[in-house]
C-alpha atoms as a PDB file:
ATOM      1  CA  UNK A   1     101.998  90.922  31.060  1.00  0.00           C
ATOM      2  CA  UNK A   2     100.751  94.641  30.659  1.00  0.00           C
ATOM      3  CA  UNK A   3     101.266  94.628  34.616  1.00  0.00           C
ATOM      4  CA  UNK A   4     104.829  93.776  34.183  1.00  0.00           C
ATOM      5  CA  UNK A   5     105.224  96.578  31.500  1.00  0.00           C
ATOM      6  CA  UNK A   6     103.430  99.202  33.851  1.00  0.00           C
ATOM      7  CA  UNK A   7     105.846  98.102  36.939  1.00  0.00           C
ATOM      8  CA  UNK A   8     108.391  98.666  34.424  1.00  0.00           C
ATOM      9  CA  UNK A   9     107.465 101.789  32.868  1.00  0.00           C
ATOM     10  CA  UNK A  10     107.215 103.503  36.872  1.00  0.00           C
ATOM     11  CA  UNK A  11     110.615 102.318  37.220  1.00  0.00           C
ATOM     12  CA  UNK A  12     112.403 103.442  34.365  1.00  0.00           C
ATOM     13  CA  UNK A  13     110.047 107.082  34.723  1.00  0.00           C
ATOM     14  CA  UNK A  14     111.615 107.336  38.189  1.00  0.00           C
ATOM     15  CA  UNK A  15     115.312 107.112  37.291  1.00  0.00           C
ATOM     16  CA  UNK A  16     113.692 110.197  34.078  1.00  0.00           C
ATOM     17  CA  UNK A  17     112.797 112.099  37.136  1.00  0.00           C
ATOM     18  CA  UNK A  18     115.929 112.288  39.347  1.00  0.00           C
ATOM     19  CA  UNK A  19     117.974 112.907  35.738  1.00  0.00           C
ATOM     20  CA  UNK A  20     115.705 116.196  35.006  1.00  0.00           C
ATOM     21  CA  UNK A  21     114.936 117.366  39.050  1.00  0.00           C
ATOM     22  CA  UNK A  22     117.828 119.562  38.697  1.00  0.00           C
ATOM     23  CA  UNK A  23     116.154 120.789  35.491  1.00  0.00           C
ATOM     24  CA  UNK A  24     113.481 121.572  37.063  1.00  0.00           C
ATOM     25  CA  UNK A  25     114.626 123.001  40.552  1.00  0.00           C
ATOM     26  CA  UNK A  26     113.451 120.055  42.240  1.00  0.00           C
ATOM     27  CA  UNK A  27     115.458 119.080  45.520  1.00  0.00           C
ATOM     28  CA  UNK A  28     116.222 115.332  44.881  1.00  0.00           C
ATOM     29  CA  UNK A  29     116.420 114.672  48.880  1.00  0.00           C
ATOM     30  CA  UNK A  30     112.932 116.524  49.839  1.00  0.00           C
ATOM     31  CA  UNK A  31     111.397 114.554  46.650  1.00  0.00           C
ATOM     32  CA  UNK A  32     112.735 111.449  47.945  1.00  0.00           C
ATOM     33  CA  UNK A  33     111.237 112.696  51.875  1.00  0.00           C
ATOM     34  CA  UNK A  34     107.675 113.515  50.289  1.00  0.00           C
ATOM     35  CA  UNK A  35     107.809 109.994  48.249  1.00  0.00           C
ATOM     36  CA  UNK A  36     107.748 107.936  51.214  1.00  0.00           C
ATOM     37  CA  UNK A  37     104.817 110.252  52.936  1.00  0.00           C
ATOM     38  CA  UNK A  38     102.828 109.918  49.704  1.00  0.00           C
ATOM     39  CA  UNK A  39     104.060 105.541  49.559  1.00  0.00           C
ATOM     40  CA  UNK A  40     102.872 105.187  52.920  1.00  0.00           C
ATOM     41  CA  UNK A  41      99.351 107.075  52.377  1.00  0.00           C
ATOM     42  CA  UNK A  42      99.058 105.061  49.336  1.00  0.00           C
ATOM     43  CA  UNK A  43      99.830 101.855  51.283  1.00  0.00           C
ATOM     44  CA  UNK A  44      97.034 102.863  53.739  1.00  0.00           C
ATOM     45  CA  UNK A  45      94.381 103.665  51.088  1.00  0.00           C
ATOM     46  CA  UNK A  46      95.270 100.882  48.533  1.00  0.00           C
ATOM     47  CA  UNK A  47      96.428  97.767  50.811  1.00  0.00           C
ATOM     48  CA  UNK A  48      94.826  98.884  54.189  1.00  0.00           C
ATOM     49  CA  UNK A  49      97.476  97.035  56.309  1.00  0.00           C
ATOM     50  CA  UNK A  50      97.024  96.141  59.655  1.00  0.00           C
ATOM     51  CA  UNK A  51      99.642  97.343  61.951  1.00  0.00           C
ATOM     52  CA  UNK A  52      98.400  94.772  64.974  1.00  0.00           C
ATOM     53  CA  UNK A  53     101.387  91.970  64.129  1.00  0.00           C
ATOM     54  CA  UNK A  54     103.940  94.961  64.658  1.00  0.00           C
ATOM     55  CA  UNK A  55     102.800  94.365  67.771  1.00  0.00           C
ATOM     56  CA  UNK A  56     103.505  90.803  68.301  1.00  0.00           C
ATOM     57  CA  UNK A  57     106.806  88.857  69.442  1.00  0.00           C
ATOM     58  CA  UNK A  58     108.804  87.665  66.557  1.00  0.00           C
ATOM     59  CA  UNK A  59     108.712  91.024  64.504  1.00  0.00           C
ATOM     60  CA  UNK A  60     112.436  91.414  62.686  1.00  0.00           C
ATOM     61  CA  UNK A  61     112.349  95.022  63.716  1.00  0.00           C
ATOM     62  CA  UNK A  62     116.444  95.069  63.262  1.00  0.00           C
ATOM     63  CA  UNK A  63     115.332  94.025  59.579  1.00  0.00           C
ATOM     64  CA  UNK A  64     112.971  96.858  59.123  1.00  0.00           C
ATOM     65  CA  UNK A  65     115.125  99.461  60.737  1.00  0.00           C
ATOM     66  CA  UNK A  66     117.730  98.579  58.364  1.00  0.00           C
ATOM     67  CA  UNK A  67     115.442  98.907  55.459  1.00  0.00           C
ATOM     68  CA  UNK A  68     114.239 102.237  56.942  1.00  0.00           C
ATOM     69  CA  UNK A  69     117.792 103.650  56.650  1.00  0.00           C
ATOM     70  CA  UNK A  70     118.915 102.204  53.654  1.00  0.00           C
ATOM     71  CA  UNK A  71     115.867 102.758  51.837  1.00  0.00           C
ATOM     72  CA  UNK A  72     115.951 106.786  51.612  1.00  0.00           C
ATOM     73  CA  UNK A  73     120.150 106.763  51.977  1.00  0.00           C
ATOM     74  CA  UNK A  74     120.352 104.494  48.760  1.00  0.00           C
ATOM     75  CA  UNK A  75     117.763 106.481  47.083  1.00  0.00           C
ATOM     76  CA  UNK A  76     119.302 109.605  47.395  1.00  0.00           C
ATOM     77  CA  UNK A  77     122.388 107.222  46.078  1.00  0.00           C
ATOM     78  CA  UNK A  78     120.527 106.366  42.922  1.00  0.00           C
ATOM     79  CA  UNK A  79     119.292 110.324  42.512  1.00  0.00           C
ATOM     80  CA  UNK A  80     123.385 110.895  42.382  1.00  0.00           C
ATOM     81  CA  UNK A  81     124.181 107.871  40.019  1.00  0.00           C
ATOM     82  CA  UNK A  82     121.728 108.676  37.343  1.00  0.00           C
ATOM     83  CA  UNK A  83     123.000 112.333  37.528  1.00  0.00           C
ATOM     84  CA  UNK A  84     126.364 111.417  36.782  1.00  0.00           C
ATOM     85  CA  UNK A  85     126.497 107.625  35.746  1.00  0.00           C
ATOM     86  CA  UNK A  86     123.413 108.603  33.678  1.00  0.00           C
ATOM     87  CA  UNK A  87     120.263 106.309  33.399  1.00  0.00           C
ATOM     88  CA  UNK A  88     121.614 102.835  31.413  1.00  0.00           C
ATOM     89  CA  UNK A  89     124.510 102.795  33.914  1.00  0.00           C
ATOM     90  CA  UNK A  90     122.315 103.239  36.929  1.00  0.00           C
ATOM     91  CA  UNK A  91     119.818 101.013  36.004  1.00  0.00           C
ATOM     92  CA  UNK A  92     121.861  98.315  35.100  1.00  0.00           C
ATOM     93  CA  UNK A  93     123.806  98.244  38.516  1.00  0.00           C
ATOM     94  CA  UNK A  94     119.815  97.909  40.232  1.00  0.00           C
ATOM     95  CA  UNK A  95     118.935  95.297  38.196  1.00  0.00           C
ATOM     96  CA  UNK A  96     122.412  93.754  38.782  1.00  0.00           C
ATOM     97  CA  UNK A  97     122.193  93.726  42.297  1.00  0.00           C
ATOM     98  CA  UNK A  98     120.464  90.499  42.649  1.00  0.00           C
ATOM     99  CA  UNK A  99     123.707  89.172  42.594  1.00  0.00           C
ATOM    100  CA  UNK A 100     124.549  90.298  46.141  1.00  0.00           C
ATOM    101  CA  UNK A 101     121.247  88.569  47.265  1.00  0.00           C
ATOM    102  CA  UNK A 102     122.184  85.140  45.426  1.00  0.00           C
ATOM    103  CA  UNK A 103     125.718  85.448  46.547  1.00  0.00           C
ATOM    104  CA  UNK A 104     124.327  85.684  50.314  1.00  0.00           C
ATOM    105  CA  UNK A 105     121.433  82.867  49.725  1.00  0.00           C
ATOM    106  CA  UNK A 106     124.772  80.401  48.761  1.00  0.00           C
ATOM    107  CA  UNK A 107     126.626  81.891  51.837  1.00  0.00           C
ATOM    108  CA  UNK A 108     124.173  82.661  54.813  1.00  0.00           C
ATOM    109  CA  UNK A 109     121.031  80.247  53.307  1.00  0.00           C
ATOM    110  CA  UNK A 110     122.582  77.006  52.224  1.00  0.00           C
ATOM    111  CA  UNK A 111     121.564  77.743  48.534  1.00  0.00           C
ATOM    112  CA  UNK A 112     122.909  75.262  46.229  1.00  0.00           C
ATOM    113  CA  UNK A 113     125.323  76.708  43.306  1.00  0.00           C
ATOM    114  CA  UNK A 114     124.591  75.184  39.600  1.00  0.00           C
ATOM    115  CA  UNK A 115     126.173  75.589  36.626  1.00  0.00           C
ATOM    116  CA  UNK A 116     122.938  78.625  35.184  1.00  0.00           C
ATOM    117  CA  UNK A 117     123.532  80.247  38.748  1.00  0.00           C
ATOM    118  CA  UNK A 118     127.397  80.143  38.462  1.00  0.00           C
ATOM    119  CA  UNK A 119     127.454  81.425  35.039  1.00  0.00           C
ATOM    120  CA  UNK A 120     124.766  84.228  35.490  1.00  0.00           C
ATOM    121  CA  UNK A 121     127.305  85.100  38.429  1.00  0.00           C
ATOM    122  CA  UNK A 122     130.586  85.382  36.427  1.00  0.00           C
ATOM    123  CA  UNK A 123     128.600  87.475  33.673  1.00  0.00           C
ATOM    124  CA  UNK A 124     126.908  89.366  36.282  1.00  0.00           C
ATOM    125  CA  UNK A 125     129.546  90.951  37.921  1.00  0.00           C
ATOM    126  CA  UNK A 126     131.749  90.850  34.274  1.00  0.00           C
ATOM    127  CA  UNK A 127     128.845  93.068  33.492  1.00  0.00           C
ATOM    128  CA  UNK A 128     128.968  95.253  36.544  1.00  0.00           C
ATOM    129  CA  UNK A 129     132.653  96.193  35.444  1.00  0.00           C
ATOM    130  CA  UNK A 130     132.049  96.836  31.948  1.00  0.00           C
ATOM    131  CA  UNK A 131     128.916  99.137  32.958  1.00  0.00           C
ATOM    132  CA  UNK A 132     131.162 101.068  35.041  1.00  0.00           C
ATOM    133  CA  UNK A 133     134.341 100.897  33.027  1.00  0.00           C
ATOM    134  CA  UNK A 134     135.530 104.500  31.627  1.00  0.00           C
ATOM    135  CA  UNK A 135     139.013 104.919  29.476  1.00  0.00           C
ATOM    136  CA  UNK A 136     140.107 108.270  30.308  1.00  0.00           C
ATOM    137  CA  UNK A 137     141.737 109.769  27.148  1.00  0.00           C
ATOM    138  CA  UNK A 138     145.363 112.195  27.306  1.00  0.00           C
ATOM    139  CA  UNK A 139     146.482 113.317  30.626  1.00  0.00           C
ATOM    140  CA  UNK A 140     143.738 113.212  33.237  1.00  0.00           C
ATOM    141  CA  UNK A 141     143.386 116.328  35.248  1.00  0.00           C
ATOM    142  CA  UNK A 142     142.094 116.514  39.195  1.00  0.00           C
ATOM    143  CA  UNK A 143     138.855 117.379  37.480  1.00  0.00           C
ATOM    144  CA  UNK A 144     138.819 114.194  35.074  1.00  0.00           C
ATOM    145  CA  UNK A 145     139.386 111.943  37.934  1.00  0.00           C
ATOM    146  CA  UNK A 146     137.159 113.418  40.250  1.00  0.00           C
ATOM    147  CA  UNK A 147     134.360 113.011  37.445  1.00  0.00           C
ATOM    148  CA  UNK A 148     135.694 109.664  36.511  1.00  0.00           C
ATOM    149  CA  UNK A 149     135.279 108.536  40.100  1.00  0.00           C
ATOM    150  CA  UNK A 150     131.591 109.727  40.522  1.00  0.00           C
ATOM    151  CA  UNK A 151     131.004 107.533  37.252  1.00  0.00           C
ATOM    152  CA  UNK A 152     132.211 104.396  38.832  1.00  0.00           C
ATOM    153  CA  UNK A 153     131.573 105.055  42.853  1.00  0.00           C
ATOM    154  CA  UNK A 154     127.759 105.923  42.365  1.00  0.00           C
ATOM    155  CA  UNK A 155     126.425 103.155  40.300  1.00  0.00           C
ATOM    156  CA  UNK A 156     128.682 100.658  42.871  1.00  0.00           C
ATOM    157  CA  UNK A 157     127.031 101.840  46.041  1.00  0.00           C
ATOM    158  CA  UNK A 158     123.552 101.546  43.970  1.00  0.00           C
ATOM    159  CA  UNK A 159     124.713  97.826  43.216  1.00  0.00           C
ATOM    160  CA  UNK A 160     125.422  96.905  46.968  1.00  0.00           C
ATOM    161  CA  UNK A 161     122.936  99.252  48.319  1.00  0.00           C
ATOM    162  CA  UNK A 162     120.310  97.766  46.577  1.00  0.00           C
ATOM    163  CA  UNK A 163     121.299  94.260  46.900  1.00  0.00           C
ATOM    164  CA  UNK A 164     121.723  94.233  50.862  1.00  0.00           C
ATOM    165  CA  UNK A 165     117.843  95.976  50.607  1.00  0.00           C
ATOM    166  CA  UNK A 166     117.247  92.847  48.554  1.00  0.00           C
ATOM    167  CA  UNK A 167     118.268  90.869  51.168  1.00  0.00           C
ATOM    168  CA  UNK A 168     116.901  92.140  54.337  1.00  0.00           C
ATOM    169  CA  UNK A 169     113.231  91.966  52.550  1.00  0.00           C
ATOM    170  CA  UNK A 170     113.901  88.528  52.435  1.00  0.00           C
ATOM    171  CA  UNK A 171     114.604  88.426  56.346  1.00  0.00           C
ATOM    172  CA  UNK A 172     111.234  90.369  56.652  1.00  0.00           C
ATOM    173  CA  UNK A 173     109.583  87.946  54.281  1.00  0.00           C
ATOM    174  CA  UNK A 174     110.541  84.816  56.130  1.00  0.00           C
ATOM    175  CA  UNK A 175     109.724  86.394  59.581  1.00  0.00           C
ATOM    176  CA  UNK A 176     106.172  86.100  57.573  1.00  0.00           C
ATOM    177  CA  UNK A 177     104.863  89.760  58.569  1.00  0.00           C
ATOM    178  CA  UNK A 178     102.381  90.754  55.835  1.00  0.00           C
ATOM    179  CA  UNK A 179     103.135  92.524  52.600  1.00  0.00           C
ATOM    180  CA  UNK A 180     100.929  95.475  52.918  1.00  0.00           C
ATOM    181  CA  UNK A 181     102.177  95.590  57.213  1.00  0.00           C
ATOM    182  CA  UNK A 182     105.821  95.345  56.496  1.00  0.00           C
ATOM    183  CA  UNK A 183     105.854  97.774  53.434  1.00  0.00           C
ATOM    184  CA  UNK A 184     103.390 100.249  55.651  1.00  0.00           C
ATOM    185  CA  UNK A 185     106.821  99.990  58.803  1.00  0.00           C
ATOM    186  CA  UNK A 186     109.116 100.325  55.823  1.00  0.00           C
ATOM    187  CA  UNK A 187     107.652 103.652  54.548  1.00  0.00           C
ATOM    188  CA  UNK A 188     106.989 104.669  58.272  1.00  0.00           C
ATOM    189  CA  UNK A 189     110.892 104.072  59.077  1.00  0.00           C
ATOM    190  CA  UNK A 190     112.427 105.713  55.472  1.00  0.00           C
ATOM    191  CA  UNK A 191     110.096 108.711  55.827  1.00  0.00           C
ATOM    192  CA  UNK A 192     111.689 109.430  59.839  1.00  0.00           C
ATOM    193  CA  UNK A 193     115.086 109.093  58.088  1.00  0.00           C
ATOM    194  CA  UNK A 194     114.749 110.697  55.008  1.00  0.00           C
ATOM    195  CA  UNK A 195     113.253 113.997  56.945  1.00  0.00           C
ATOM    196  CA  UNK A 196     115.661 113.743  59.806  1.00  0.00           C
ATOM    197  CA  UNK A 197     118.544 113.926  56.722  1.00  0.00           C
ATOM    198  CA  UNK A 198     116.629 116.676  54.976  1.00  0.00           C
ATOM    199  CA  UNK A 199     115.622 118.858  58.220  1.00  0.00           C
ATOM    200  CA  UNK A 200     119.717 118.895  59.155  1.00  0.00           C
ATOM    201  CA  UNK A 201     120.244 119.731  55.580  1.00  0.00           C
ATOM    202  CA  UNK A 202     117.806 123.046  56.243  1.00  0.00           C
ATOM    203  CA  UNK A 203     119.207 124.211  59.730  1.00  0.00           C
ATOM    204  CA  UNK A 204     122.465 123.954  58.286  1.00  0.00           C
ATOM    205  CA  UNK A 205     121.319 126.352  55.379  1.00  0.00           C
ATOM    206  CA  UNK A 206     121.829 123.736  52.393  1.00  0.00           C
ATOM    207  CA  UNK A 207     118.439 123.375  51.778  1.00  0.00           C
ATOM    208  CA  UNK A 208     114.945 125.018  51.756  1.00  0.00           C
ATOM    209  CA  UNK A 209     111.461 122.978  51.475  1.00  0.00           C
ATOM    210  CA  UNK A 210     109.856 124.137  48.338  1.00  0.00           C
ATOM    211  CA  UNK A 211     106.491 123.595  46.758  1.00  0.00           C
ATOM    212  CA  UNK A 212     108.143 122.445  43.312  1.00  0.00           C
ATOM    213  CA  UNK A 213     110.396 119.936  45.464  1.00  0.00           C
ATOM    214  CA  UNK A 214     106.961 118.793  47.206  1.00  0.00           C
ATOM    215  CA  UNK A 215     105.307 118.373  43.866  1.00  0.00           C
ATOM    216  CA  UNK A 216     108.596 116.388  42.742  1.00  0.00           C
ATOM    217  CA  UNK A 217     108.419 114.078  45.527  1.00  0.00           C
ATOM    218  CA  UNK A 218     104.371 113.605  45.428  1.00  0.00           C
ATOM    219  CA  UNK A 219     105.087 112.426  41.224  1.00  0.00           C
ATOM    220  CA  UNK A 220     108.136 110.070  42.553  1.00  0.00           C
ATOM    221  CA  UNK A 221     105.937 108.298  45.153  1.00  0.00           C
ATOM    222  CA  UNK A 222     102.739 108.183  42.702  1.00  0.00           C
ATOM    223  CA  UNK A 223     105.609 106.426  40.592  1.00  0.00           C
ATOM    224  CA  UNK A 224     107.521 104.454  43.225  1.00  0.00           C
ATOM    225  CA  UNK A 225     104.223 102.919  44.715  1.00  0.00           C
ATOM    226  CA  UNK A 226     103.052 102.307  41.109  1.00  0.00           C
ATOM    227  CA  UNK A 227     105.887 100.094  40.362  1.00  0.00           C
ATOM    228  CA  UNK A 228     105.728  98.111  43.636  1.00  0.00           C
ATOM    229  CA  UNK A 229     101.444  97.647  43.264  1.00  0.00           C
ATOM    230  CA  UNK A 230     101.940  96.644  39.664  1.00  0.00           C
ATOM    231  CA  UNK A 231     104.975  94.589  40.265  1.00  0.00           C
ATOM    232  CA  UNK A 232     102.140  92.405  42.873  1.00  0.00           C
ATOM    233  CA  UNK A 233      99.493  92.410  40.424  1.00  0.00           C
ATOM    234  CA  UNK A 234     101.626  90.878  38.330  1.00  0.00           C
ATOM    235  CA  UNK A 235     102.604  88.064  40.257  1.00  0.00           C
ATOM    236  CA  UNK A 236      98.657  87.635  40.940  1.00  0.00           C
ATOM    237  CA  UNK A 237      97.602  87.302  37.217  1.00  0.00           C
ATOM    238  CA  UNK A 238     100.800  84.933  36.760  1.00  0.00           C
ATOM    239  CA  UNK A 239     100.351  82.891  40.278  1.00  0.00           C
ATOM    240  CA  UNK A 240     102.172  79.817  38.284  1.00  0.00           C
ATOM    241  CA  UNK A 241     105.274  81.802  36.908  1.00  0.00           C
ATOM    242  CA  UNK A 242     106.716  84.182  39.291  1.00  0.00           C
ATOM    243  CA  UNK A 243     110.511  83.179  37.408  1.00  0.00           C
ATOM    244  CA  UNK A 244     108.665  84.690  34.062  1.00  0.00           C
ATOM    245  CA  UNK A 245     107.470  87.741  36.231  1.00  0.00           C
ATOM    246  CA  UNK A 246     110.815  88.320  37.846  1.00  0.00           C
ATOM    247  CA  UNK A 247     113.131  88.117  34.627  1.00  0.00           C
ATOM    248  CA  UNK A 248     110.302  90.796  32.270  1.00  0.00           C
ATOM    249  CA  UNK A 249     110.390  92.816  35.447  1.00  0.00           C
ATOM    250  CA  UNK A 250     114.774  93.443  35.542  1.00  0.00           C
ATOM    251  CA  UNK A 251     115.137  92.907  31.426  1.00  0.00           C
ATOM    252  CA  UNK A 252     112.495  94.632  30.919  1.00  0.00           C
ATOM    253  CA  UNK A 253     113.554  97.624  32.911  1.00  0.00           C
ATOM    254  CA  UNK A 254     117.373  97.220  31.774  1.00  0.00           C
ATOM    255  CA  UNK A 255     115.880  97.191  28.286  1.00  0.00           C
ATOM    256  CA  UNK A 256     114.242  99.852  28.406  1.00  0.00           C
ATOM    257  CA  UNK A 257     116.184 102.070  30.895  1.00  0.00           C
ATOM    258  CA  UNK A 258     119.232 101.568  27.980  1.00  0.00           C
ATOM    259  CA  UNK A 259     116.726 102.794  25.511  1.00  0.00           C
ATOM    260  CA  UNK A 260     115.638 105.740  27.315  1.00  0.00           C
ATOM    261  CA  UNK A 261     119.265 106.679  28.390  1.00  0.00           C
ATOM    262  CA  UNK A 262     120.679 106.144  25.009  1.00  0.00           C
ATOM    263  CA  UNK A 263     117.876 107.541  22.746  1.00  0.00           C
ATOM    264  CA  UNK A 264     116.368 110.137  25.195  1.00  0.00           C
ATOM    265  CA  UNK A 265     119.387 111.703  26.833  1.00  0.00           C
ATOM    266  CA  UNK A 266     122.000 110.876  24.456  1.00  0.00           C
ATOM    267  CA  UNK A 267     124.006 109.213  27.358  1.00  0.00           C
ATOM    268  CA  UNK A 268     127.621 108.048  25.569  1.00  0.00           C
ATOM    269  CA  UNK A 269     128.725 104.712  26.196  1.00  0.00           C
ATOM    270  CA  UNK A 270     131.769 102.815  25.052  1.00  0.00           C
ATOM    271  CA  UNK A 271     131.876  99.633  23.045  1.00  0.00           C
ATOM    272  CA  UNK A 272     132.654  98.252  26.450  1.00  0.00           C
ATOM    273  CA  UNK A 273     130.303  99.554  28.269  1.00  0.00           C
ATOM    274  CA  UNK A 274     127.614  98.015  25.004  1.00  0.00           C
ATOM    275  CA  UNK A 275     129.137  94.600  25.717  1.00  0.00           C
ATOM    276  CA  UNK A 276     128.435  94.892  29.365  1.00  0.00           C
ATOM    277  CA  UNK A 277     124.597  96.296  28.297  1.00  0.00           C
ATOM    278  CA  UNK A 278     124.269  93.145  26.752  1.00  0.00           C
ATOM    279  CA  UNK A 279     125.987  90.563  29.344  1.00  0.00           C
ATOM    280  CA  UNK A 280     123.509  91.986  32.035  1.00  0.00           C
ATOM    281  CA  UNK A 281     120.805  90.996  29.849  1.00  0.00           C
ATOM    282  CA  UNK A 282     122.287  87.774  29.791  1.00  0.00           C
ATOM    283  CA  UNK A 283     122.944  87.379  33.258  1.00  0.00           C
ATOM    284  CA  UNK A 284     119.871  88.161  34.609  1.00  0.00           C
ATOM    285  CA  UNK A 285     117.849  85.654  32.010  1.00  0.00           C
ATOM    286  CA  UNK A 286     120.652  83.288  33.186  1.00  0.00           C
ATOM    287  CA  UNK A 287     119.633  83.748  36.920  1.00  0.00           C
ATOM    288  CA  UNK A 288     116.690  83.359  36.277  1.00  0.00           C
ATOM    289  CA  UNK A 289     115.980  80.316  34.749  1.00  0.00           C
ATOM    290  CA  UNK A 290     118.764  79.272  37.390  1.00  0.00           C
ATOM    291  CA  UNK A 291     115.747  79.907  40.052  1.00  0.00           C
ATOM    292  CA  UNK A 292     113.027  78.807  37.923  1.00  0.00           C
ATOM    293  CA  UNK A 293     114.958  75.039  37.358  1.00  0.00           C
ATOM    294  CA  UNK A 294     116.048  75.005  41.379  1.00  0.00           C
ATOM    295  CA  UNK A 295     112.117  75.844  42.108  1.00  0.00           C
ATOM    296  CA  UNK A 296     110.751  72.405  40.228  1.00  0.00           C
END
């Protein structure tokens, strides 16, 4: 399990970096741009993919070109969430995302729907509008709105974002490229697209390249590629229970994404917002022992 908790840890450390890159003058788009350079270099080094089958028929390239786009777009989506959703919010709507992957598996796969599915469903997305829920107190001003509707918009479009991502890995999976070969076209692909974005952003004069945001994007791919390669390790050392891996892996890092958020940052969350905390837990563990019963 101390795989699980390391895959964890990188996760939760790399919604702690896009809350304090502000703090620290670090560009959260360039960071996000040097990530996948420093992913796919990684990928090389630690995986050594082949990129021959790229080169075969059968390759779901409209797949990976999605996933090259969304990737960087939806990061830059969570950078904005944890800013102002903060880190429990923002992590929670990740983790709850696996409910637009199930939802398509029922609709587009044939999945079957049983009563632990079904109910993980209802709490899922009861939990998705509790974690986003906000009573605005007195009269609310342009300002209040405008803030209440980056509370709620951000951690939404992480929650789809993330969950159509979920979905078009599972295209590439079933194509049956390799791991290390379709992560290695992934990187390629987000790294085009997140440079592209960032290179308009500096002929337009929004941006600048700076050594602190290169420095913040080498520490977010060291951390990124760390929670993917110990995410895999995991599922090596527990070949029999990949359901066990996959629900420590999204409690774990609601858990302890809450924690940090809560404890660390002194995010403030309503008593609804607490209930919701909790009915994601529940969800997920719901989910997955939905998965775990369907797979025996």
């Amino acid at each position: 399990m101390v795989y699980v908790w390391l895959s964890v840890l990188c996760s939760v450390l790399v919604s702690v970096l896009l809350k304090l890159a502000r703090r620290f003058g670090i560009d959260i788009g360039q960071a996000v741009a040097w990530n996948y350079a420093v992913a796919s270099v990684l990928t090389t080094l630690m995986l050594r993919p082949s990129l021959a089958p790229l080169q075969q028929s059968g390759v779901p390239w409209l797949a990976l070109v999605g996933l090259g786009v969304l990737l960087p777009t939806i990061f830059l989506a969570l950078g904005a969430s944890v800013r102002h959703a903060g880190i429990v919010r923002s992590d929670a709507a990740q983790r709850l995302s696996l409910l637009i992957s199930l939802l398509a598996a029922f609709v587009l796969f044939g999945e079957k729907l049983d009563a632990l599915k079904a109910a993980g469903c209802v709490l899922g997305l009861l939990a998705m509008a509790g974690m986003v829920w906000r009573a605005e107190r007195g009269g609310a001003t342009n300002g209040l709105l405008a803030d209440g509707m980056l509370r709620w918009s951000y951690p939404l479009l992480v929650f789809v974002g993330f969950g159509v991502i979920d979905i078009l890995l599972k295209r590439v999976a079933a194509a049956g490229l390799a791991l290390g070969t379709s992560l290695q076209a992934m990187f390629a692909l987000a790294l085009l697209v997140a440079f592209a974005i960032e290179i308009t952003r500096c002929l337009r004069g929004r941006a600048r390249f700076t050594a602190r945001s290169l420095a913040g994007g080498v520490l977010l791919g060291l951390l990124n590629f760390g929670n993917i390669l110990f995410y895999l390790h995991a599922h090596r050392a527990l070949p029999h229970d990949p359901a066990l891996v996959f629900a420590s892996m999204n409690l774990g890092a609601v858990a302890v994404g809450a924690l940090v958020g809560l404890w660390l940052f002194r995010e403030r969350l309503s008593r609804v917002n607490l209930a919701a905390l909790g009915l994601a837990l529940l969800a997920v563990a719901l989910l997955t022992h939905g998965w775990e019963a369907a797979a025996h």
